[in-house]
Protein backbone atom coordinates (compact mmCIF):
# COMPACT_ATOMS: atom_id res chain seq x y z
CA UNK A 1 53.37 71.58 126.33
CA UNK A 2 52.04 71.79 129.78
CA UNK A 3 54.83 73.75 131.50
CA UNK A 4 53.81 77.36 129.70
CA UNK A 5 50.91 77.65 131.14
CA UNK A 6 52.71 77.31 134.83
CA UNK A 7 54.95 79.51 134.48
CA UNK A 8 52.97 82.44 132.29
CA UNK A 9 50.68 82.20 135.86
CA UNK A 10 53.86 82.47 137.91
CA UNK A 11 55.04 85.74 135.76
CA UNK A 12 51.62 87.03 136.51
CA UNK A 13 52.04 86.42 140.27
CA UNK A 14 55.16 87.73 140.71
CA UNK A 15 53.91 91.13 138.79
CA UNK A 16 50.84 91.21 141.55
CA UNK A 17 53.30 91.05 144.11
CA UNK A 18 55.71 93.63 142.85
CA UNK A 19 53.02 96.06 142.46
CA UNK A 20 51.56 95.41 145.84
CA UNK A 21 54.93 95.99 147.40
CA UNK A 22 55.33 99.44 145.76
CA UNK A 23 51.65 100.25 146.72
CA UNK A 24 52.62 99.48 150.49
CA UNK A 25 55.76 101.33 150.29
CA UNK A 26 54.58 104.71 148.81
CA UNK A 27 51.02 104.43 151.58
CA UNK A 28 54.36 104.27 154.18
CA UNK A 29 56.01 106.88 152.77
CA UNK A 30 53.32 109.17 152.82
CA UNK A 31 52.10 108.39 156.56
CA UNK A 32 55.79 109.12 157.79
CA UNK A 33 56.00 112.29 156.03
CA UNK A 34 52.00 113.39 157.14
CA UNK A 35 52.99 112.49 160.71
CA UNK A 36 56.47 114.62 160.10
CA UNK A 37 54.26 118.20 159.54
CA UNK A 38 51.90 116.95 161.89
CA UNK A 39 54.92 117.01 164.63
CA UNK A 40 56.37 120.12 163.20
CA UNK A 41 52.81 121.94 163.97
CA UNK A 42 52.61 120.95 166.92
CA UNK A 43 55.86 122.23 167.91
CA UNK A 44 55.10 125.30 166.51
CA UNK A 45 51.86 125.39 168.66
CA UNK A 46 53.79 124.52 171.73
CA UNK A 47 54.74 127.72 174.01
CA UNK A 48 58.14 127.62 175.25
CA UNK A 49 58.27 128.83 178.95
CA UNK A 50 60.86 131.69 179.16
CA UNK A 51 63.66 130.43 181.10
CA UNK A 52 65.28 132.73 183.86
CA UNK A 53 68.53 133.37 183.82
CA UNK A 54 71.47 132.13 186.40
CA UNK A 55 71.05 135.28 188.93
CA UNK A 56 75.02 134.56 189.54
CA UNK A 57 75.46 134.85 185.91
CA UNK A 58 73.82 138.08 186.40
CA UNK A 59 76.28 139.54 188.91
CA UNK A 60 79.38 138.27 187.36
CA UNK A 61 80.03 142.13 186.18
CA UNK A 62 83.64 142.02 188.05
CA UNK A 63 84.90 138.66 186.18
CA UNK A 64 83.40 140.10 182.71
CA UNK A 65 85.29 143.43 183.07
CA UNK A 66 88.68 141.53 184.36
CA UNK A 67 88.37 139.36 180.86
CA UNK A 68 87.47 142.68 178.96
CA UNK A 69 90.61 144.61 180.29
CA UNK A 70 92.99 141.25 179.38
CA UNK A 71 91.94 142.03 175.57
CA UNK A 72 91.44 146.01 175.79
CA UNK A 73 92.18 149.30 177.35
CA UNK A 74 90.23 149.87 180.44
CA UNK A 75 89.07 153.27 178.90
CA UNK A 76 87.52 151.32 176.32
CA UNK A 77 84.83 149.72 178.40
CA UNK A 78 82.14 151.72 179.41
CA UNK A 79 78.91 150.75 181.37
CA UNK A 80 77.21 147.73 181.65
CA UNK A 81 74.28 147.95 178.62
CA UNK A 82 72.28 144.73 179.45
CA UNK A 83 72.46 141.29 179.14
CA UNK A 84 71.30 138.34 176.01
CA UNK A 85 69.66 135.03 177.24
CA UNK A 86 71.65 132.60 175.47
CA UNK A 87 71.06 128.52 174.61
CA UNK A 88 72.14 126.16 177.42
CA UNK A 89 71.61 128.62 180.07
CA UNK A 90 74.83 130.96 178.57
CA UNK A 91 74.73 134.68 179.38
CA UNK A 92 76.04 137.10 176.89
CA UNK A 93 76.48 140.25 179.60
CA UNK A 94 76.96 143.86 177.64
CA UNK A 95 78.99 146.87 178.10
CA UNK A 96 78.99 149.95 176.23
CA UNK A 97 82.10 150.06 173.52
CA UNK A 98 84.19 153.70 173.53
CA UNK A 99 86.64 152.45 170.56
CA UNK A 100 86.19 155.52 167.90
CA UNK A 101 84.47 154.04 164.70
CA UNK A 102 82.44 151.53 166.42
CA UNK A 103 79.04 153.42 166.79
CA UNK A 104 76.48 151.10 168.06
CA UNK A 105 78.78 148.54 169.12
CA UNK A 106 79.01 146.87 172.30
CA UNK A 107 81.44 144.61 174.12
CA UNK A 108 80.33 141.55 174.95
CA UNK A 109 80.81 138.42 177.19
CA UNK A 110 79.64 135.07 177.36
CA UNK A 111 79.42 133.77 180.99
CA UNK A 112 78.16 130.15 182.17
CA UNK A 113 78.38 128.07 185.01
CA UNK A 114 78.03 124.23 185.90
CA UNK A 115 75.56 123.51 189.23
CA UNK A 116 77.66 123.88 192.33
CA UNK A 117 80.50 125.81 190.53
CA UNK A 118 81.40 129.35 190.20
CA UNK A 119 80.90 131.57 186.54
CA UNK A 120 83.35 131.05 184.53
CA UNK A 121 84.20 133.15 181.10
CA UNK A 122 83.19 131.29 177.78
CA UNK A 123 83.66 134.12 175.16
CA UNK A 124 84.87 137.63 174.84
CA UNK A 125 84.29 140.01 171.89
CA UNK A 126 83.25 142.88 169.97
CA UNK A 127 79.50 142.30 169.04
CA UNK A 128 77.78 145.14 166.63
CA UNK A 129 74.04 145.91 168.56
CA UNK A 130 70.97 147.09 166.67
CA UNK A 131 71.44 149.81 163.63
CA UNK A 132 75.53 149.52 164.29
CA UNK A 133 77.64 150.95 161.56
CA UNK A 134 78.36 147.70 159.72
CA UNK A 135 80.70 147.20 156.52
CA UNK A 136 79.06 147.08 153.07
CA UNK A 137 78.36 143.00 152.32
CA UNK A 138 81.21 141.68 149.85
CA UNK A 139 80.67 141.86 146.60
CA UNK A 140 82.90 139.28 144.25
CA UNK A 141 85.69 140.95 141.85
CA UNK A 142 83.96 139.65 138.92
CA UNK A 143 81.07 141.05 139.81
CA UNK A 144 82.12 144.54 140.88
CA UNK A 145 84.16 144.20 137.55
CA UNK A 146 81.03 144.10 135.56
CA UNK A 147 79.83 147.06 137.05
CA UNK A 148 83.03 148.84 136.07
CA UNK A 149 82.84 147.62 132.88
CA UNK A 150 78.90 149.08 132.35
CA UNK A 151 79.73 152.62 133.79
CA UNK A 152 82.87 153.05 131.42
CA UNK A 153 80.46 152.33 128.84
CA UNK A 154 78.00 154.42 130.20
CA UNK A 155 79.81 157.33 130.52
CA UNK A 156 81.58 156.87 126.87
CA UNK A 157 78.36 156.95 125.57
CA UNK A 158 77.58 159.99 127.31
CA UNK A 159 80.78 161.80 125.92
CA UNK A 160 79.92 160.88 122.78
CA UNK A 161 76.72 162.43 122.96
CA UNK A 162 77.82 166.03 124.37
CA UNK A 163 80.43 165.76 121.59
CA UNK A 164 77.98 165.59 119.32
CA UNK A 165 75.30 167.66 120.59
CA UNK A 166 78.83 170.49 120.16
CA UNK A 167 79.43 169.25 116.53
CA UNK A 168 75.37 170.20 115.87
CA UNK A 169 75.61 173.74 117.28
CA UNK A 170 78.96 174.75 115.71
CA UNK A 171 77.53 173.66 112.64
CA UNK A 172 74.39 175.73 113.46
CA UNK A 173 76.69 179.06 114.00
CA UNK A 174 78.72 178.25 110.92
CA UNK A 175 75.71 178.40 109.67
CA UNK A 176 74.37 181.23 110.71
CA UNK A 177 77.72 183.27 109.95
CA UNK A 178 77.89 182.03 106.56
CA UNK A 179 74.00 183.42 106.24
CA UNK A 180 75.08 187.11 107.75
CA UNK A 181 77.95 187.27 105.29
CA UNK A 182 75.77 186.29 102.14
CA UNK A 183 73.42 189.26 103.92
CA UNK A 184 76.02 191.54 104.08
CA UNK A 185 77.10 190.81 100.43
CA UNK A 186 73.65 191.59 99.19
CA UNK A 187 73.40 194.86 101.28
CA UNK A 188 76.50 196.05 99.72
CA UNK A 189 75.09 194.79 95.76
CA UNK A 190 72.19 196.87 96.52
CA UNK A 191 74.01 200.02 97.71
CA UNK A 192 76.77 199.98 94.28
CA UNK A 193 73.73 199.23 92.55
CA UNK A 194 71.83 202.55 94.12
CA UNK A 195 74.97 204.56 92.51
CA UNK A 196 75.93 205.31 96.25
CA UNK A 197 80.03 205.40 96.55
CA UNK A 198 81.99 201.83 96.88
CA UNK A 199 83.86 201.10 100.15
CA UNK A 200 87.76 200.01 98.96
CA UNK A 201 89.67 198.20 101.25
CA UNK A 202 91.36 200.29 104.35
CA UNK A 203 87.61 201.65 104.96
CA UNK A 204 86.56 201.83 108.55
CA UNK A 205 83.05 201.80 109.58
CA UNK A 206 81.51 201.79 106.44
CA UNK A 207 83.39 205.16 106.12
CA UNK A 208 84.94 205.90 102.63
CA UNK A 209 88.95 207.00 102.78
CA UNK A 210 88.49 208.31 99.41
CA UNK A 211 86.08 210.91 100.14
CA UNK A 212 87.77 211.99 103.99
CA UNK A 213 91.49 212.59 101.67
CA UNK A 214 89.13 214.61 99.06
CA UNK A 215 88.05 217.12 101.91
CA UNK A 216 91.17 216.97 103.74
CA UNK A 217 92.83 218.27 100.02
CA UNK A 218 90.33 220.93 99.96
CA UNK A 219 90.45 222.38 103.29
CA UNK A 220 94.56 222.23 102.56
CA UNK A 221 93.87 224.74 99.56
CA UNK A 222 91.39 226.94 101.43
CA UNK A 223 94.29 227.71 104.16
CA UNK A 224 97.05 228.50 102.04
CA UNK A 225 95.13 230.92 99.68
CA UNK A 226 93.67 232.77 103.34
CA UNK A 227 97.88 232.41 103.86
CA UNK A 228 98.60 234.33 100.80
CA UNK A 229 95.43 237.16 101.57
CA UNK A 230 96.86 237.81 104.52
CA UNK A 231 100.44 238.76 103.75
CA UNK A 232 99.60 241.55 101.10
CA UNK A 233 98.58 244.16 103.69
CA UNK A 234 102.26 243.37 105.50
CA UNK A 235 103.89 244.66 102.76
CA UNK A 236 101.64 247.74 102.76
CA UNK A 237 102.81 248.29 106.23
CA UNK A 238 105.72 251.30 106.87
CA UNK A 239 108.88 249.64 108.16
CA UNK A 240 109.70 250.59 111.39
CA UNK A 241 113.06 250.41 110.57
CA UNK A 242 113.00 252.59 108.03
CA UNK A 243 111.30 255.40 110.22
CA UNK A 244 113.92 255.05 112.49
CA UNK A 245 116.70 255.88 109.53
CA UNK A 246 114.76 258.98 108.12
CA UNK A 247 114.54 260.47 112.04
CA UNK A 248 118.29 259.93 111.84
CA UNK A 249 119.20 261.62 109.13
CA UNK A 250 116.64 264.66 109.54
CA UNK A 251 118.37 264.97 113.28
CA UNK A 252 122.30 264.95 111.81
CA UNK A 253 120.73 267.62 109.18
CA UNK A 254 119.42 269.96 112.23
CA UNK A 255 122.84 269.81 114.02
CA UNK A 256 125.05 271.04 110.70
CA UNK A 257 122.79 273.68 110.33
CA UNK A 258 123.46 274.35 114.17
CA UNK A 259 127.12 274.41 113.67
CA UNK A 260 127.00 276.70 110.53
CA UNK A 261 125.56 279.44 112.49
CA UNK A 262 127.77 278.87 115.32
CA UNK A 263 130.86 279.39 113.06
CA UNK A 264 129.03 282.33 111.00
């Protein structure tokens, strides 16, 4: 009967304690991370002094071009084109690049040197400079896939469309034909209806065969009766031939009479 009481109080306790502890630990953890951006500012705020570089490093032109020309052509390297300050005191000297289809390129290397020693060569390489002609970043298959994928589509849905934008207007002509013929069909009602003569087929231009064999028939008869006019004064004519005959005979008549008189 009397030990509940004790140890409901020591359950109590313990709870006070917990919650104290957490209370301490999260105060901690905020201080640490306040006096974390407090250090970063100040950093920030800090001016670094500009270092100057190694003036050996500087002048190491001849053991930079004699690591170039292990690595390239000599007519590849063209004139020194500054230098880059790197970390640790490093060097990066520049020379101009003459490989075709490098524009704004620039060979590049990395000198250092330990106190009391000569330069030595860290690095040698091919460095692009600022606005160099640089390849296009790498795009994943899938992804240029996709892109494949949407343009097909694109452009199928374009060919559809121009086909049937074409369907629409050939339909519009047909149309438009059919609508001149039932035009021309009227035109040609009204005209047998006006009594005026009906085109059969072999027409031409609107230009009845009928009627151009008609006067072709007639102007046939009008020659051959002018034919038959003009051959009754022929026969009214003397024949030449028969002139000739009569002169003939008259002139054999004229010499018997001539020999008569001789004999008489």
């Amino acid at each position: 009967m009397t030990s509940t009481p004790e140890s409901g109080a020591e359950s109590i306790s313990d709870e006070a304690v917990d919650a104290e502890l957490v209370a301490q630990s999260d105060e901690t953890v905020v201080t640490e991370v306040a006096a974390e951006e407090a250090a970063i500012v100040d950093a920030n705020d800090v001016e670094v002094e500009p270092r100057e570089p190694d003036a050996e490093l500087l002048a190491a032109h001849e053991l930079a071009l004699s690591a170039l020309h292990e690595i390239t052509k000599p007519q590849t390297v063209g004139p020194a084109a500054g230098y880059t300050l790197e970390p640790d005191g490093v060097v990066s000297l520049r020379f101009e690049n003459r490989l075709a289809g490098y524009p704004g390129w620039y060979w590049t290397v990395s000198v250092a040197r330990v106190e009391g020693a000569e330069p030595t060569v860290l690095e040698v390489e091919l460095l692009p400079g600022d606005g160099a002609l640089l390849a296009p970043e790498w795009v994943p298959w899938a992804t240029r896939l996709a892109e494949y994928h949407a343009q097909q589509a694109a452009a199928a849905e374009a060919a559809a469309e121009a086909e049937s934008d074409e369907d629409d207007a050939e339909d519009d002509d047909s149309d438009e034909d059919a609508d001149d013929l039932d035009d021309a069909d009227d035109d040609e009602d009204d005209e047998s209806e006006d009594g005026e003569s009906i085109l059969h087929a072999g027409d031409v231009d609107g230009v009845d065969i009928d009627e151009l064999d008609d006067d072709y028939d007639e102007s046939e008869d009008d020659e051959s009766d002018e034919d038959e006019d003009g051959d009754e004064p022929e026969d009214d004519e003397p024949d030449e031939d028969e002139d000739e005959g009569d002169e003939d005979e008259s002139q054999e008549d004229d010499s018997d009479d001539e020999d008569d008189s001789d004999e008489d």
